[in-house]
N, C-alpha and C. Protein backbone atom coordinates (compact mmCIF):
# COMPACT_ATOMS: atom_id res chain seq x y z
N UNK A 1 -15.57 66.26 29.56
CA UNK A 1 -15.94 64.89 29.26
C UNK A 1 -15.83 64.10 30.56
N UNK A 2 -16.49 63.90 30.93
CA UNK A 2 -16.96 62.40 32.26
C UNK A 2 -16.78 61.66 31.47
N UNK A 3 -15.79 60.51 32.57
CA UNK A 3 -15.56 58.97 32.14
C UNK A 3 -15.64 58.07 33.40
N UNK A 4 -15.81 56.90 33.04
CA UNK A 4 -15.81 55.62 34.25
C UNK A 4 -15.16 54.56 33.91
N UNK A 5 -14.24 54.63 35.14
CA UNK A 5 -12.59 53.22 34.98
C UNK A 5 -13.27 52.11 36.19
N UNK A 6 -12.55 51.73 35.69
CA UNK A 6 -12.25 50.27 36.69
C UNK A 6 -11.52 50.69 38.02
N UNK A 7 -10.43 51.13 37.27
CA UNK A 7 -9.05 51.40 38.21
C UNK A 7 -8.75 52.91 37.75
N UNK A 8 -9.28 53.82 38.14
CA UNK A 8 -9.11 55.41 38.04
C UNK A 8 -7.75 55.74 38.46
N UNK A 9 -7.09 55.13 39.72
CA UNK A 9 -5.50 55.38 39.46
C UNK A 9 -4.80 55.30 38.78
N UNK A 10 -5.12 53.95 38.31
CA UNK A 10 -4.27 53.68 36.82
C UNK A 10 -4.18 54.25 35.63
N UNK A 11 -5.87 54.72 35.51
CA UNK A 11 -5.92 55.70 34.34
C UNK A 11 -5.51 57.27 34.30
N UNK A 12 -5.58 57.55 35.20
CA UNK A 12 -4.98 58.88 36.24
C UNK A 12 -4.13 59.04 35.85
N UNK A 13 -3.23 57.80 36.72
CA UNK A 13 -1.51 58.35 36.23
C UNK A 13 -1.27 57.95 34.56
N UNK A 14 -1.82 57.21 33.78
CA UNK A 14 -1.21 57.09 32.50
C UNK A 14 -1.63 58.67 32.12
N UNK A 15 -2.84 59.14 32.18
CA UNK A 15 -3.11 60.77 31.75
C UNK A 15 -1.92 61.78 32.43
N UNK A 16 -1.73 61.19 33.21
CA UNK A 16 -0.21 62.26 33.87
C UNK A 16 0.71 61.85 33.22
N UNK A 17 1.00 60.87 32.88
CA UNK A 17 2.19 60.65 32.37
C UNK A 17 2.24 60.84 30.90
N UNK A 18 1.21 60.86 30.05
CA UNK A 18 1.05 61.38 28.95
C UNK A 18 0.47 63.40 28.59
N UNK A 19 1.07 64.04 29.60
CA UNK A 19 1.07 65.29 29.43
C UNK A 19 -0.32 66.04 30.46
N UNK A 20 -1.08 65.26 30.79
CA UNK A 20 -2.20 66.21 31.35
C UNK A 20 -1.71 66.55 32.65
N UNK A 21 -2.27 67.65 32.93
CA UNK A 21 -2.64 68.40 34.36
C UNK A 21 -3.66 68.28 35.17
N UNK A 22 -3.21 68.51 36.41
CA UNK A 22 -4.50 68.64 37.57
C UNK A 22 -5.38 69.53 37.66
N UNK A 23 -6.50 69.43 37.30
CA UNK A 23 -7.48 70.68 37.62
C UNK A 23 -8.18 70.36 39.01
N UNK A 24 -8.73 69.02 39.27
CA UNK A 24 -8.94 68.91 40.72
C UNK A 24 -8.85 67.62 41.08
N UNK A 25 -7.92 67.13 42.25
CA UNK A 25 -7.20 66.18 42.36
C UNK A 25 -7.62 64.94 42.53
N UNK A 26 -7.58 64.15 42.38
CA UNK A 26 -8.12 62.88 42.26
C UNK A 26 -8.35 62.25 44.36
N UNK A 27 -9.85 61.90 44.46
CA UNK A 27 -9.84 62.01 45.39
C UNK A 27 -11.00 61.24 45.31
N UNK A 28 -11.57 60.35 47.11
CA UNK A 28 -13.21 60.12 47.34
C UNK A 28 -13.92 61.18 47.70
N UNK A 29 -15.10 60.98 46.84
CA UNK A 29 -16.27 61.73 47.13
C UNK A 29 -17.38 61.21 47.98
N UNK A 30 -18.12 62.37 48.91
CA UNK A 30 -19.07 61.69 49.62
C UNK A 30 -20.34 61.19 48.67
N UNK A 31 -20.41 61.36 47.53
CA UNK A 31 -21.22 60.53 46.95
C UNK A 31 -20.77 59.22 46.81
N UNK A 32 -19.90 58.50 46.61
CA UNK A 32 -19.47 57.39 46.37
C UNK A 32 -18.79 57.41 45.60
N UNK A 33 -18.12 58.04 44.65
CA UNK A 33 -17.21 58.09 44.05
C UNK A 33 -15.61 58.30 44.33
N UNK A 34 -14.72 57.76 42.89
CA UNK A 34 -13.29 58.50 43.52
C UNK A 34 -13.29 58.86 41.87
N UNK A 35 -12.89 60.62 42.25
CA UNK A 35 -12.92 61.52 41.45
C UNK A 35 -12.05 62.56 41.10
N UNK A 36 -11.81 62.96 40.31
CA UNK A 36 -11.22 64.12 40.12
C UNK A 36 -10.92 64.66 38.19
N UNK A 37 -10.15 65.75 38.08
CA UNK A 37 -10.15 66.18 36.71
C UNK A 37 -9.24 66.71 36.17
N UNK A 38 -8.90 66.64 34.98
CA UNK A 38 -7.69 66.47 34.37
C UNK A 38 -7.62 67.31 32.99
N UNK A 39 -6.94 68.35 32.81
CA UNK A 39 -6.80 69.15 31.56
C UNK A 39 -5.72 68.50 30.58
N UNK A 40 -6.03 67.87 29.09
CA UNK A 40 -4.95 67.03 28.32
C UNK A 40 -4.11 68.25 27.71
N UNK A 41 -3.19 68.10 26.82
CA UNK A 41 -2.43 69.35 26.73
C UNK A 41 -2.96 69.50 25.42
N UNK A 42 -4.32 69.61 25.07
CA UNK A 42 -5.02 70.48 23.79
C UNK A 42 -5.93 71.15 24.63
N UNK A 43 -5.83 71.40 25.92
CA UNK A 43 -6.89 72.11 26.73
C UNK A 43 -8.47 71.66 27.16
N UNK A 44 -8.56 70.11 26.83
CA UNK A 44 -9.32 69.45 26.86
C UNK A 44 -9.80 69.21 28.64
N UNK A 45 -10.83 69.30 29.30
CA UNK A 45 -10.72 69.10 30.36
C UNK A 45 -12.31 68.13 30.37
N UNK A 46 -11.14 66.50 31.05
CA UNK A 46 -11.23 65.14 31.56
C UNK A 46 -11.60 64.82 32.78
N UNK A 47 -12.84 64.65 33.12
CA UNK A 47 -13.06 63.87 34.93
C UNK A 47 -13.60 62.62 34.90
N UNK A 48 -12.59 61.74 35.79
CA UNK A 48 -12.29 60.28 35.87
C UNK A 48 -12.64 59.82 36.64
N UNK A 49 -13.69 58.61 37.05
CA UNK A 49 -14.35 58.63 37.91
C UNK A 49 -14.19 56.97 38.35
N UNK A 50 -14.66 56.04 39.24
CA UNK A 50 -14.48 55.10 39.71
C UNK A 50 -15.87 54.91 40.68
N UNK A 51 -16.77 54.41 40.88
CA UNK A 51 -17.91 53.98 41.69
C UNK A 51 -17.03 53.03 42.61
N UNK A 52 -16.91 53.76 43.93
CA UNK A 52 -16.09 52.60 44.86
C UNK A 52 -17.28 52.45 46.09
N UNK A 53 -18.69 52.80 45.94
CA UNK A 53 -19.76 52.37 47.00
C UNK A 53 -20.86 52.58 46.20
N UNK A 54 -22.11 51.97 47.06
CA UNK A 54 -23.50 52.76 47.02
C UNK A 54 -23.61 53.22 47.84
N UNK A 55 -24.39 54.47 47.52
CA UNK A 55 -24.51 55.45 48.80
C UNK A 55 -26.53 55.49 48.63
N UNK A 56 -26.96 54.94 49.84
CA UNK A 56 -28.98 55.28 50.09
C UNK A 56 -29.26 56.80 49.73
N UNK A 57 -29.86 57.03 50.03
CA UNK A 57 -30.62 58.25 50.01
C UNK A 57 -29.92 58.86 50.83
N UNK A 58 -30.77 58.32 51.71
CA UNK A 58 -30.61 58.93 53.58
C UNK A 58 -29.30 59.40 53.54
N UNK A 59 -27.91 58.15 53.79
CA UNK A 59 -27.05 58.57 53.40
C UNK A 59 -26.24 59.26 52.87
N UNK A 60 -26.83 59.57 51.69
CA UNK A 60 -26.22 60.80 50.76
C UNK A 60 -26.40 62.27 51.42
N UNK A 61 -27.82 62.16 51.37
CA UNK A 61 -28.10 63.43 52.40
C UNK A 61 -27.24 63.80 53.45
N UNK A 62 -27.39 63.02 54.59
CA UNK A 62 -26.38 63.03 55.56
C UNK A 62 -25.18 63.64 55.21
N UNK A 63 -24.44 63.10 54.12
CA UNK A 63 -22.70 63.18 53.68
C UNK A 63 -23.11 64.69 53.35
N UNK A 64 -23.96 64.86 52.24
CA UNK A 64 -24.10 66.42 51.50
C UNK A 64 -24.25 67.18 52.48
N UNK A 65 -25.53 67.20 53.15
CA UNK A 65 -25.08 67.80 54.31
C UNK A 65 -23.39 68.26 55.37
N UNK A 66 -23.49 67.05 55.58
CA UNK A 66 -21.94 67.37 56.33
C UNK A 66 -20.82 67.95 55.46
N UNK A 67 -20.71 67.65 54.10
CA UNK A 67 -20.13 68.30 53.32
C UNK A 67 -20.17 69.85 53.11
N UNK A 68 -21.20 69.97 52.74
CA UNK A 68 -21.53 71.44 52.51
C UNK A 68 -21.72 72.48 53.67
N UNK A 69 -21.92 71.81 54.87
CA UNK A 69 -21.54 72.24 56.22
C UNK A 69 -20.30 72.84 56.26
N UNK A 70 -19.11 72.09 56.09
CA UNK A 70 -17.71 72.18 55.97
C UNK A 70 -17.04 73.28 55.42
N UNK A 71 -17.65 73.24 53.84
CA UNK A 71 -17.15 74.20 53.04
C UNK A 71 -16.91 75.67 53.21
């Protein structure tokens, strides 16, 4: 299940603090996002998301690129 907060930290840690786990850590993405995902303890797996830019085209490219360069 994909979701979109306001404040993804906030919702983050209340999901931590109500039993879920890290599946992949809450973090910015070169798309523009701050992201990451969260297993609840019925095995449910949660990614929480936050739009903290716009990213152009061009731009994106660029990042994906350099990203996937990396990996």
């Amino acid at each position: 299940m994909a979701t979109y907060w306001t404040d993804v930290d906030a919702a983050w840690q209340r999901a931590l603090t109500a039993g879920a786990e890290v599946v992949y850590p809450l973090t910015d993405q070169f798309y523009g996002e701050r992201a990451g995902r969260l297993r609840d303890p019925f095995g449910q797996q949660w990614m929480l998301s936050q739009r903290i830019e716009n990213v152009s085209a061009p731009e994106m490219t660029r990042r994906a690129a350099e990203f996937f360069d990396q990996s």
